[in-house]
Protein backbone atom coordinates (compact mmCIF):
# COMPACT_ATOMS: atom_id res chain seq x y z
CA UNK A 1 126.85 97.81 84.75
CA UNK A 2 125.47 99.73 87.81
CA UNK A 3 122.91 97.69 90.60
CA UNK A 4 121.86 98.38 93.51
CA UNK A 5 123.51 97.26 97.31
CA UNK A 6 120.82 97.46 99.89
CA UNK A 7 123.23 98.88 103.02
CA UNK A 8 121.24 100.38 105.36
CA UNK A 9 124.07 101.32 108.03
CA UNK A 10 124.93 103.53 104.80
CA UNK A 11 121.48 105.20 105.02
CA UNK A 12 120.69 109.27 105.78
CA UNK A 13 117.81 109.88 108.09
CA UNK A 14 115.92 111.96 105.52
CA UNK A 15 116.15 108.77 103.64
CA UNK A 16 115.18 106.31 106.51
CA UNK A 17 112.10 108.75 107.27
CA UNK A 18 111.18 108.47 103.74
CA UNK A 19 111.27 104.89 103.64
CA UNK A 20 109.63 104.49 106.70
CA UNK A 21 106.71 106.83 105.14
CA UNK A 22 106.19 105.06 102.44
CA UNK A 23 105.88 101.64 104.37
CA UNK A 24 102.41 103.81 106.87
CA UNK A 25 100.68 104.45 103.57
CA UNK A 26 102.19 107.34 102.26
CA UNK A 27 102.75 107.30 98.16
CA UNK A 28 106.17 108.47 97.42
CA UNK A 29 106.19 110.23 93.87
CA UNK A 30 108.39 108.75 91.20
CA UNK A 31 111.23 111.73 92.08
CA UNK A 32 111.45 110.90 95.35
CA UNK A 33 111.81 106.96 94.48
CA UNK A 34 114.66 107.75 92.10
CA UNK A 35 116.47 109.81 94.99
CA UNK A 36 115.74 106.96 97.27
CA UNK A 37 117.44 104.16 95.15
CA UNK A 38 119.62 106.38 93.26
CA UNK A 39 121.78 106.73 97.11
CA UNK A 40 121.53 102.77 96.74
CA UNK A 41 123.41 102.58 93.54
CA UNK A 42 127.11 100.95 93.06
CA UNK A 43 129.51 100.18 90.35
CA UNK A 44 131.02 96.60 89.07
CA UNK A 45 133.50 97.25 92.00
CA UNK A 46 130.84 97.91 94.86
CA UNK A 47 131.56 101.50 95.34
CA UNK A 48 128.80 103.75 95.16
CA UNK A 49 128.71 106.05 91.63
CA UNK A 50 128.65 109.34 91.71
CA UNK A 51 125.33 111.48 92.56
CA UNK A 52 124.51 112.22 88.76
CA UNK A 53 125.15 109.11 87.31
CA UNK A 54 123.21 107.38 90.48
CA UNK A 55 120.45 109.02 89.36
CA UNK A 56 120.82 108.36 85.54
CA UNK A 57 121.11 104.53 86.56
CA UNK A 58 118.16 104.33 89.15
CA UNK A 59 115.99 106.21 86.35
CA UNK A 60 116.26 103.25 83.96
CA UNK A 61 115.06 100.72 86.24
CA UNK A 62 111.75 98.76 86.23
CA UNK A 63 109.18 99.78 88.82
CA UNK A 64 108.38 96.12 89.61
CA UNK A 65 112.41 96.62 90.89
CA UNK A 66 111.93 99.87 92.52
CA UNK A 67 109.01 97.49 94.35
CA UNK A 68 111.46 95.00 95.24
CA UNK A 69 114.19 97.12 96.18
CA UNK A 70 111.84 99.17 98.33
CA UNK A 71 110.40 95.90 100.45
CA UNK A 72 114.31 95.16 101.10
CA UNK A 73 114.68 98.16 102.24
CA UNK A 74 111.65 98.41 104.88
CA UNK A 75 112.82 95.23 105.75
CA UNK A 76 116.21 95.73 106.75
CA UNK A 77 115.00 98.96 108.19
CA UNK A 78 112.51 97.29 110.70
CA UNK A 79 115.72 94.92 111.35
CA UNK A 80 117.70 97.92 112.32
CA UNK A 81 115.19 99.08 114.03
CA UNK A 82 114.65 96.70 116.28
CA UNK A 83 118.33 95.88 117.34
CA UNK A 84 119.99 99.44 116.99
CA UNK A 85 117.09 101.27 119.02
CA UNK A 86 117.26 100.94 122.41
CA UNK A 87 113.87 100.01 123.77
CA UNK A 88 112.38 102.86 126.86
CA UNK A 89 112.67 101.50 130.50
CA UNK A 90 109.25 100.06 131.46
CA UNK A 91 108.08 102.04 134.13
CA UNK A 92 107.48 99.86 137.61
């Protein structure tokens, strides 16, 4: 049975962005959800399924998951965030 593995180092930018996006307000429509978690989907064995059947998987979930999954995600975003981007030099 497919589920979803939150693994952000395995994340696109276009994704990230939209993610980000969606955590300054912005509504994300229900297409661009599925895409979202549909990248997020694996197999009984952990290894991501393939594009179509991703997609077919994500579709059947409960938006009270999408919620859930989504809030992971922002969080481990910020988390990456805040270790993997190097902060600017303060100016003296």
């Amino acid at each position: 049975m497919p589920k979803v593995r939150v693994d952000l180092y395995e994340l696109d930018l276009d994704t990230a962005a939209l993610i980000e996006e969606s955590s300054h307000g912005r509504q994300l429509g229900v297409a661009e959800l599925r895409e979202v978690v549909s990248r997020f989907m694996v197999g009984d064995d952990d290894t991501p399924l393939p594009e179509k059947e991703a997609a077919a998987a994500a579709g059947k979930l409960r938006l009270r998951e999408v919620r859930g999954i989504f809030e992971q995600l922002r969080d481990a975003l910020l988390e990456v965030q805040a270790t993997a981007v190097p902060k600017a030099p303060s100016s003296p």
